[in-house]
C-alpha atoms as a PDB file:
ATOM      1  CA  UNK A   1      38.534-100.287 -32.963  1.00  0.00           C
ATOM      2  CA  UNK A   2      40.216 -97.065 -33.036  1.00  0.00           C
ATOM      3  CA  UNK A   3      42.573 -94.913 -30.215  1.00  0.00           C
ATOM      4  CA  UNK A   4      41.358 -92.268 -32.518  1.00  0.00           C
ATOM      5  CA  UNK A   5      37.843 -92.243 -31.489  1.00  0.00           C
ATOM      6  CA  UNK A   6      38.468 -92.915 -27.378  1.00  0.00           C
ATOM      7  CA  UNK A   7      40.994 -90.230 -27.916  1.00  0.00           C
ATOM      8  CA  UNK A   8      38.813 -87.473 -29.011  1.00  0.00           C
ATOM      9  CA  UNK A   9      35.427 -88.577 -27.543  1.00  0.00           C
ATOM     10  CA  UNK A  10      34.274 -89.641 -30.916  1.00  0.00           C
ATOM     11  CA  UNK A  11      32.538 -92.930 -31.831  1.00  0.00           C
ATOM     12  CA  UNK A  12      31.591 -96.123 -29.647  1.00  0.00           C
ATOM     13  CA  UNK A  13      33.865 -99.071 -30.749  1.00  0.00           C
ATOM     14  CA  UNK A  14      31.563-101.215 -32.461  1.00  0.00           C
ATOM     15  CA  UNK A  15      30.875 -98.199 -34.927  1.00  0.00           C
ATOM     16  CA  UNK A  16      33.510 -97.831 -37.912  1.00  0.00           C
ATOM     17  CA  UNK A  17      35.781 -95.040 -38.213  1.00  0.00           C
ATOM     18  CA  UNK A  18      34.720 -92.450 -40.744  1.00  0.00           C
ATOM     19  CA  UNK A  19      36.475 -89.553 -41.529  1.00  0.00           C
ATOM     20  CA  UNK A  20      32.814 -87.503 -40.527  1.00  0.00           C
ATOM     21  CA  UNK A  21      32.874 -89.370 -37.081  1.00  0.00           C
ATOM     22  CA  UNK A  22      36.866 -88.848 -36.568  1.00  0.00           C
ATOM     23  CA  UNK A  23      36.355 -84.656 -37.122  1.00  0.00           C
ATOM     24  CA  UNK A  24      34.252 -83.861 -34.370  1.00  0.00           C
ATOM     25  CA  UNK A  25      34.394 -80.365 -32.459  1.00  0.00           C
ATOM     26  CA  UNK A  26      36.612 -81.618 -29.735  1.00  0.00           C
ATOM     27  CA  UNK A  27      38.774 -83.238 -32.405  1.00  0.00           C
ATOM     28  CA  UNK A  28      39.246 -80.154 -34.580  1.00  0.00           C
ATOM     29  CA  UNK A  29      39.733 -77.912 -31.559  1.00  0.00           C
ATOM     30  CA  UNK A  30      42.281 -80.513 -30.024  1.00  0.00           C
ATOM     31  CA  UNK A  31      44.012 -80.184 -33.309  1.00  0.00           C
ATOM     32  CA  UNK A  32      44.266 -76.675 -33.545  1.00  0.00           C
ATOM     33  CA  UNK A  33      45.819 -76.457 -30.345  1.00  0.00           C
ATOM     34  CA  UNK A  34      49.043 -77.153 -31.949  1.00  0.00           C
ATOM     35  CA  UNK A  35      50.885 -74.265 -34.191  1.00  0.00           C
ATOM     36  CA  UNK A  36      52.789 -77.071 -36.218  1.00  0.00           C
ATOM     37  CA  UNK A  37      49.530 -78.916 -36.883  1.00  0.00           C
ATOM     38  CA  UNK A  38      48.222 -75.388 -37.847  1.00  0.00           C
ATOM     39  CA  UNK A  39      50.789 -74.335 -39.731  1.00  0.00           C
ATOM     40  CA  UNK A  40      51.107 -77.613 -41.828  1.00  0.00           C
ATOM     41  CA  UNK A  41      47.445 -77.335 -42.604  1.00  0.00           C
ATOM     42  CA  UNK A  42      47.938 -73.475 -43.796  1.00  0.00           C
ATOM     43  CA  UNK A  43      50.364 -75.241 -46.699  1.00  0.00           C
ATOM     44  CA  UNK A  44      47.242 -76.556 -47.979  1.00  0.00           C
ATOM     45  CA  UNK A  45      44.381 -73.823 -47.473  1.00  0.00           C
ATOM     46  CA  UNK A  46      43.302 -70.909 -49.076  1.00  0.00           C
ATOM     47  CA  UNK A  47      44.374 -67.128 -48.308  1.00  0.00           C
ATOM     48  CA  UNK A  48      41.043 -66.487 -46.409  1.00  0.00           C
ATOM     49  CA  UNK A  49      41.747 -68.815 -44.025  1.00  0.00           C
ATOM     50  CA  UNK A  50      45.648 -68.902 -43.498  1.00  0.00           C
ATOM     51  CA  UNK A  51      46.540 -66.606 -40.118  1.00  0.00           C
ATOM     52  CA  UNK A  52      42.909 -66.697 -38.823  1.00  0.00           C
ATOM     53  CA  UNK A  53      42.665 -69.602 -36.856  1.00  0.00           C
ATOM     54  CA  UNK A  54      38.869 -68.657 -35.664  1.00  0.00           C
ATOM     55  CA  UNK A  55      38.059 -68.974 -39.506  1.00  0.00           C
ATOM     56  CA  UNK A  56      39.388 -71.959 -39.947  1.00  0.00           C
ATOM     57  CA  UNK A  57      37.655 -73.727 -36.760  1.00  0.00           C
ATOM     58  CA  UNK A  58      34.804 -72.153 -37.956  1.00  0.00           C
ATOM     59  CA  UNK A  59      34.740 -73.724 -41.555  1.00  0.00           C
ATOM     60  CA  UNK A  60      35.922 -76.894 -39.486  1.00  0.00           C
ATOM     61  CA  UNK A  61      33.020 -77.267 -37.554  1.00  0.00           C
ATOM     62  CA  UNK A  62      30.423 -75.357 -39.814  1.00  0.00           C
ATOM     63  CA  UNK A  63      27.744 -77.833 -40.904  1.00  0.00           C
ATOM     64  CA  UNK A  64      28.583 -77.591 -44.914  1.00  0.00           C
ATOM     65  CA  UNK A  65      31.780 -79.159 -43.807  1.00  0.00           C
ATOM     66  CA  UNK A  66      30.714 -81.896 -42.188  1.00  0.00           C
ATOM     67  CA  UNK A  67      28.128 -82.503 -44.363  1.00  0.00           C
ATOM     68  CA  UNK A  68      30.901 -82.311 -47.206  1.00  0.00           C
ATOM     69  CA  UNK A  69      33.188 -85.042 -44.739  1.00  0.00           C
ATOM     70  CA  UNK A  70      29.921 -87.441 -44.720  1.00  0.00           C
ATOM     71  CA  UNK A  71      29.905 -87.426 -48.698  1.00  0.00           C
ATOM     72  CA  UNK A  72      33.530 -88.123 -48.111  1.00  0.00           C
ATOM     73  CA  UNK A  73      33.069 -90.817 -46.307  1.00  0.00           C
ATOM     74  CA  UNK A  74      30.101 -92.678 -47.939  1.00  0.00           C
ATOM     75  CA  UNK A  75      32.478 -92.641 -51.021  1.00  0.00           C
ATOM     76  CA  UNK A  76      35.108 -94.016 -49.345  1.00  0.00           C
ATOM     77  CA  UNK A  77      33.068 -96.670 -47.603  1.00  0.00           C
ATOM     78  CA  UNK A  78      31.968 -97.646 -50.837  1.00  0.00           C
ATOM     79  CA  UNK A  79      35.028 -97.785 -53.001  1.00  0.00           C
ATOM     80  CA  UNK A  80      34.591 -95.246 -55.034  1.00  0.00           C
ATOM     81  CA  UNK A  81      37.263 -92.812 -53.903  1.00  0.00           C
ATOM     82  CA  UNK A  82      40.484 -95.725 -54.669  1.00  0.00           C
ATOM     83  CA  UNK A  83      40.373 -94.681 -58.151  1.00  0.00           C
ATOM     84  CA  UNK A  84      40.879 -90.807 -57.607  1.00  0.00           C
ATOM     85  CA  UNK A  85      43.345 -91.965 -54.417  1.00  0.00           C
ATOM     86  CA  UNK A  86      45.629 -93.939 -56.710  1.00  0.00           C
ATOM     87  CA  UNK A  87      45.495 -91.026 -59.391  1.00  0.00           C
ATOM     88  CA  UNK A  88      46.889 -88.739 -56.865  1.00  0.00           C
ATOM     89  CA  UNK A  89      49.515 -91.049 -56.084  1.00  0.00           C
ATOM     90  CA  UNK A  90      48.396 -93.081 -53.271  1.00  0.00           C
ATOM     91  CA  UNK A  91      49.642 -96.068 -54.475  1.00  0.00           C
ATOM     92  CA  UNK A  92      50.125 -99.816 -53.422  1.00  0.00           C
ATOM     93  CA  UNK A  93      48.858 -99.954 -49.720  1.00  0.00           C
ATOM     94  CA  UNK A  94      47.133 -96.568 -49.308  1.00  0.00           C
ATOM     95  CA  UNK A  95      45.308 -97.260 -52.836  1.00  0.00           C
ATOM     96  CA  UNK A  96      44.215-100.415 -52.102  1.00  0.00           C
ATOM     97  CA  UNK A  97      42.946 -99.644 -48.470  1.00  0.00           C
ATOM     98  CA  UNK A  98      41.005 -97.170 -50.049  1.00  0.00           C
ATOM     99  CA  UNK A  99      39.445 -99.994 -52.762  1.00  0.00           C
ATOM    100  CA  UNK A 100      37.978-101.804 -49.490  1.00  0.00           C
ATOM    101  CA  UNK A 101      36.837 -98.756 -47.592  1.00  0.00           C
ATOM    102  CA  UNK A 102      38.589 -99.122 -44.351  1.00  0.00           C
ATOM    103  CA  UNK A 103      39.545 -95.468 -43.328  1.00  0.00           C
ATOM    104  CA  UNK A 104      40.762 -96.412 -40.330  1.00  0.00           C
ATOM    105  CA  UNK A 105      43.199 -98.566 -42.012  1.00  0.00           C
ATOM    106  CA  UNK A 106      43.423 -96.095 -45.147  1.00  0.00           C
ATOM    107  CA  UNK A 107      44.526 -92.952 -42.802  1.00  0.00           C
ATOM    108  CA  UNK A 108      47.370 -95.510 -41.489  1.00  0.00           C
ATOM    109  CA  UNK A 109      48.759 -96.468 -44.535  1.00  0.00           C
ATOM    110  CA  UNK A 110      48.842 -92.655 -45.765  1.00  0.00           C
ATOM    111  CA  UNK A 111      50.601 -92.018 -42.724  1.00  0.00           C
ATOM    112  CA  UNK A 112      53.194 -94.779 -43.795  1.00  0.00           C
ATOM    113  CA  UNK A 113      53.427 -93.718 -47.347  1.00  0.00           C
ATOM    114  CA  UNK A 114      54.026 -89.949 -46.559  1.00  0.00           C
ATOM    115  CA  UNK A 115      56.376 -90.909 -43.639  1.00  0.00           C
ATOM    116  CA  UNK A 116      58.559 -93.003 -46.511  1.00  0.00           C
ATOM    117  CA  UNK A 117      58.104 -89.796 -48.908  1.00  0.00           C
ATOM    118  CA  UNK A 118      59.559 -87.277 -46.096  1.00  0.00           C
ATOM    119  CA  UNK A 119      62.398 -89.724 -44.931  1.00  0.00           C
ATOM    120  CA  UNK A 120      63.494 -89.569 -48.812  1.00  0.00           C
ATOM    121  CA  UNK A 121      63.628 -85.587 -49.011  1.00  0.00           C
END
């Protein structure tokens, strides 16, 4: 399946990749390692959390989070997120990934599409 999930000790192969099973502690704490992965993530965040990067592993890891991520991703497994993904933009590929539920797929085609929208700036 995934070289996200041998990567970051998440899920067996034969399990699909969810955006709940992809955010584990080790990933999130992997992640924040990285000032530029920290500081891109401050663009989006609000004032409480931006400079405090205990906060924000906190509210990373804290259980209403990842209860939050497994709503996510029961939506998205089922199809019901492609409508709200295309209305934000997500078009074509990343749009219709999301339609048939495959994150895995999904998270590489939004990597593709906002890859293309940087190159054009």
């Amino acid at each position: 399946s995934s070289g996200i999930n041998a990567e970051y000790g998440g899920t067996s192969q034969t399990e699909s990749v969810t955006a709940a099973n992809v955010m584990t502690k080790e990933a999130v704490d992997y992640l924040l390692q990285c000032p530029e992965t920290v500081a891109k993530l401050e663009q989006h965040l609000p004032e409480t959390l931006k400079g405090s990067p205990d906060a924000l592993r906190q509210t990373l890891n804290s259980p209403q989070f990842q209860q939050g991520l497994q709503v996510f991703s029961n939506a998205f497994k089922s199809g019901q997120l492609a409508p709200i993904m295309k209305s934000l933009g997500f078009t074509d590929s990343a749009g219709n990934v999301a339609a048939g539920g495959d994150f895995e797929a999904f998270v590489k085609a939004v990597v593709k599409v906002t890859g293309e929208t940087q190159a054009e700036t």
